[in-house]
N, C-alpha and C. Protein backbone atom coordinates (compact mmCIF):
# COMPACT_ATOMS: atom_id res chain seq x y z
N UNK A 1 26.94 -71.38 52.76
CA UNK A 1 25.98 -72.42 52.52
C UNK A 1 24.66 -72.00 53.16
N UNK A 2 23.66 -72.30 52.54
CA UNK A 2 22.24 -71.87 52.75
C UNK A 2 21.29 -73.46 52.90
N UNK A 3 20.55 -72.83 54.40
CA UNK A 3 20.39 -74.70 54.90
C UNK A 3 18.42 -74.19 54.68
N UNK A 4 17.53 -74.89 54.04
CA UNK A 4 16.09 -74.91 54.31
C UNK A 4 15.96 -75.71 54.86
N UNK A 5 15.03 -75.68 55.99
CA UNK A 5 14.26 -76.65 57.33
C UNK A 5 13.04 -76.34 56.93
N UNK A 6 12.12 -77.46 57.00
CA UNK A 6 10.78 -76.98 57.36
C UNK A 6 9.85 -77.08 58.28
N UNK A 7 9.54 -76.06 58.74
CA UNK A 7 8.88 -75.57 60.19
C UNK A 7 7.61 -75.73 59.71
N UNK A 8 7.01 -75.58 61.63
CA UNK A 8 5.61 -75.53 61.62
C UNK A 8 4.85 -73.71 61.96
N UNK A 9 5.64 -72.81 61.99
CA UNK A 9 5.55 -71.77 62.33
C UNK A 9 6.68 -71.05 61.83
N UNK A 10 6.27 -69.47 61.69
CA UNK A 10 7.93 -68.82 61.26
C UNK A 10 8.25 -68.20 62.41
N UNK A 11 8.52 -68.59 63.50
CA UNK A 11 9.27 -67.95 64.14
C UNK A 11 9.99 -68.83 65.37
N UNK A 12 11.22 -68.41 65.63
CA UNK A 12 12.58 -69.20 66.25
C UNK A 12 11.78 -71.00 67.02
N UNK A 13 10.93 -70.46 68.20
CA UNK A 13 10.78 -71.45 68.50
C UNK A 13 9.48 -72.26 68.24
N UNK A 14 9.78 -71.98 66.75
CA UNK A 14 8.58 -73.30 65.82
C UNK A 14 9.73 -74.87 66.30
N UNK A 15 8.70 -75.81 65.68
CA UNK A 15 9.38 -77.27 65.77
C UNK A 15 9.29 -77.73 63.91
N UNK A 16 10.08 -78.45 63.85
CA UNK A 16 10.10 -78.88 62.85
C UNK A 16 9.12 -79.91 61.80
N UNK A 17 8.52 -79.40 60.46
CA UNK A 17 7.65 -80.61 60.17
C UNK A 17 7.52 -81.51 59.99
N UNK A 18 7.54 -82.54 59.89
CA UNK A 18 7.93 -83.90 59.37
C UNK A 18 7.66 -84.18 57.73
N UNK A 19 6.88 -83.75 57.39
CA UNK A 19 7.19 -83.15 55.64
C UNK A 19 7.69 -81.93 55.17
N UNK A 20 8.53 -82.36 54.00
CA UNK A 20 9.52 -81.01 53.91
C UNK A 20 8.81 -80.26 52.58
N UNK A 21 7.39 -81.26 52.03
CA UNK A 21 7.16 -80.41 51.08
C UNK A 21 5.83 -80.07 51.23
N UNK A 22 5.26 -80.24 52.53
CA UNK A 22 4.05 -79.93 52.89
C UNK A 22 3.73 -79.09 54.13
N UNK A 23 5.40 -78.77 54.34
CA UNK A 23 5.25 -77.48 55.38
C UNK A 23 4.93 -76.40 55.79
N UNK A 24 4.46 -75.85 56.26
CA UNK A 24 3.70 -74.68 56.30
C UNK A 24 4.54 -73.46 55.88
N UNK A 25 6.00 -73.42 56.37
CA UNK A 25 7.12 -72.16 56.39
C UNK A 25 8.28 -73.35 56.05
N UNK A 26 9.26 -72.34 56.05
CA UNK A 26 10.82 -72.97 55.68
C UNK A 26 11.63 -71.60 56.19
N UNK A 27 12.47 -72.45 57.29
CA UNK A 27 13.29 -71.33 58.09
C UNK A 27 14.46 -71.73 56.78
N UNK A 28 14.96 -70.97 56.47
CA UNK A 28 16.43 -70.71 55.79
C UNK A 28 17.43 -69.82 56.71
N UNK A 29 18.21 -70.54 56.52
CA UNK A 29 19.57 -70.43 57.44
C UNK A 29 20.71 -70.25 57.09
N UNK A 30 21.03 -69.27 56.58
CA UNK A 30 22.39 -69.04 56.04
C UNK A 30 23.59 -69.35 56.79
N UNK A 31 24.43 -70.01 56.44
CA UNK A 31 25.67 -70.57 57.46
C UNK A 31 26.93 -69.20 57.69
N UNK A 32 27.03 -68.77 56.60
CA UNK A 32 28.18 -68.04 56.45
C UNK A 32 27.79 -66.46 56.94
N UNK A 33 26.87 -65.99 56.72
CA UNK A 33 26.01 -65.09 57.11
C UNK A 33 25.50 -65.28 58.50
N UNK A 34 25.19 -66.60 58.82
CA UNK A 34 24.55 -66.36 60.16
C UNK A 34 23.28 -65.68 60.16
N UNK A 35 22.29 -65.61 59.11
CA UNK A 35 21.43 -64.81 59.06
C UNK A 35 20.43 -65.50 59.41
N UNK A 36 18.92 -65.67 59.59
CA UNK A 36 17.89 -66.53 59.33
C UNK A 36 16.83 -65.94 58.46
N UNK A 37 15.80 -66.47 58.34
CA UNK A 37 14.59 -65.82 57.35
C UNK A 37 13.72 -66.97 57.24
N UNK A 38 12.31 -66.83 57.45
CA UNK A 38 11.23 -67.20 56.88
C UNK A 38 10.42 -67.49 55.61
N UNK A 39 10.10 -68.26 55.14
CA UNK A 39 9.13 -68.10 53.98
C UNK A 39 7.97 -68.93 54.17
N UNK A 40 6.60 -68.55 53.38
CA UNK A 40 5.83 -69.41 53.47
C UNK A 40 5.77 -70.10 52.77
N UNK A 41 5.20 -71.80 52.59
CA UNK A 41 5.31 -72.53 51.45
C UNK A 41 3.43 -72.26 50.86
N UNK A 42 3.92 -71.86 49.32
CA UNK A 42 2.46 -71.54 49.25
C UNK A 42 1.99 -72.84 48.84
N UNK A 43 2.85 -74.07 48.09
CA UNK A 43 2.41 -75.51 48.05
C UNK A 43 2.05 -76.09 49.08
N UNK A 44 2.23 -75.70 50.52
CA UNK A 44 1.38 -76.61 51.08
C UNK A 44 0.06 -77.19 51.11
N UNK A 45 -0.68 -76.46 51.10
CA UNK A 45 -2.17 -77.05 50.62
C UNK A 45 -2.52 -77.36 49.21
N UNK A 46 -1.35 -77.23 47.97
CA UNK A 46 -2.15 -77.27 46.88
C UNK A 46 -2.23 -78.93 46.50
N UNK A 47 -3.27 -79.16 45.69
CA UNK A 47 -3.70 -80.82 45.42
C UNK A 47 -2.16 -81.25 44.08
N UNK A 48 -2.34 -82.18 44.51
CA UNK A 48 -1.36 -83.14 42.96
C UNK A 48 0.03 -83.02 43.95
N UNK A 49 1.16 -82.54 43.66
CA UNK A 49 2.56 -82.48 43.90
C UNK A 49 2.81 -81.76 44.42
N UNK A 50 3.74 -81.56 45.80
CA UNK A 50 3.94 -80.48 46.76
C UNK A 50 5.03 -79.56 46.28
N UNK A 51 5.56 -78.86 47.17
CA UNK A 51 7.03 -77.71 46.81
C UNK A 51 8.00 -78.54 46.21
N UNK A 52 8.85 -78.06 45.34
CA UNK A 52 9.64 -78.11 44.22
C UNK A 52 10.82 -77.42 44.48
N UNK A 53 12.11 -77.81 44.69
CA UNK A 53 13.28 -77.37 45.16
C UNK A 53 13.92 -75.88 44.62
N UNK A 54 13.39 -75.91 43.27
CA UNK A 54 13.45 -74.23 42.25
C UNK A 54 12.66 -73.30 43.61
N UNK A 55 11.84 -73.62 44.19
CA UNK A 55 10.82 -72.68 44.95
C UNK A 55 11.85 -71.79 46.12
N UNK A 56 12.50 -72.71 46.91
CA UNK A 56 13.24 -71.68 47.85
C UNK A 56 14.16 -71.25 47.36
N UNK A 57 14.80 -71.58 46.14
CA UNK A 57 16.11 -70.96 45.55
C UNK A 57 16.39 -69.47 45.94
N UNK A 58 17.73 -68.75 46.20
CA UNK A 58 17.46 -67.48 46.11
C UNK A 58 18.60 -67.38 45.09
């Protein structure tokens, strides 16, 4: 299972944003893997409708 959070920074000790579609990054967290990873949200600043769940898909 693969968990997205969205952070205020990409790295471990960011805090979490309080919008999940206007976040700056999204730590992804693989459960089974144990892995982590970063991405940036490039919707955060854009006008009209924020990130779209297709976006972090892998």
């Amino acid at each position: 299972m693969k968990i997205a959070i969205p952070v205020n920074e990409n790295k471990s000790e960011t805090s979490i944003c309080v919008s999940f579609g206007r976040a700056p990054y999204f730590m992804l967290h693989d459960v089974e893997g144990k892995t982590t990873k970063y991405i940036a949200n490039t919707a955060a600043e854009a006008q009209g409708g924020a990130l779209y769940a297709g976006y972090i898909k892998e």
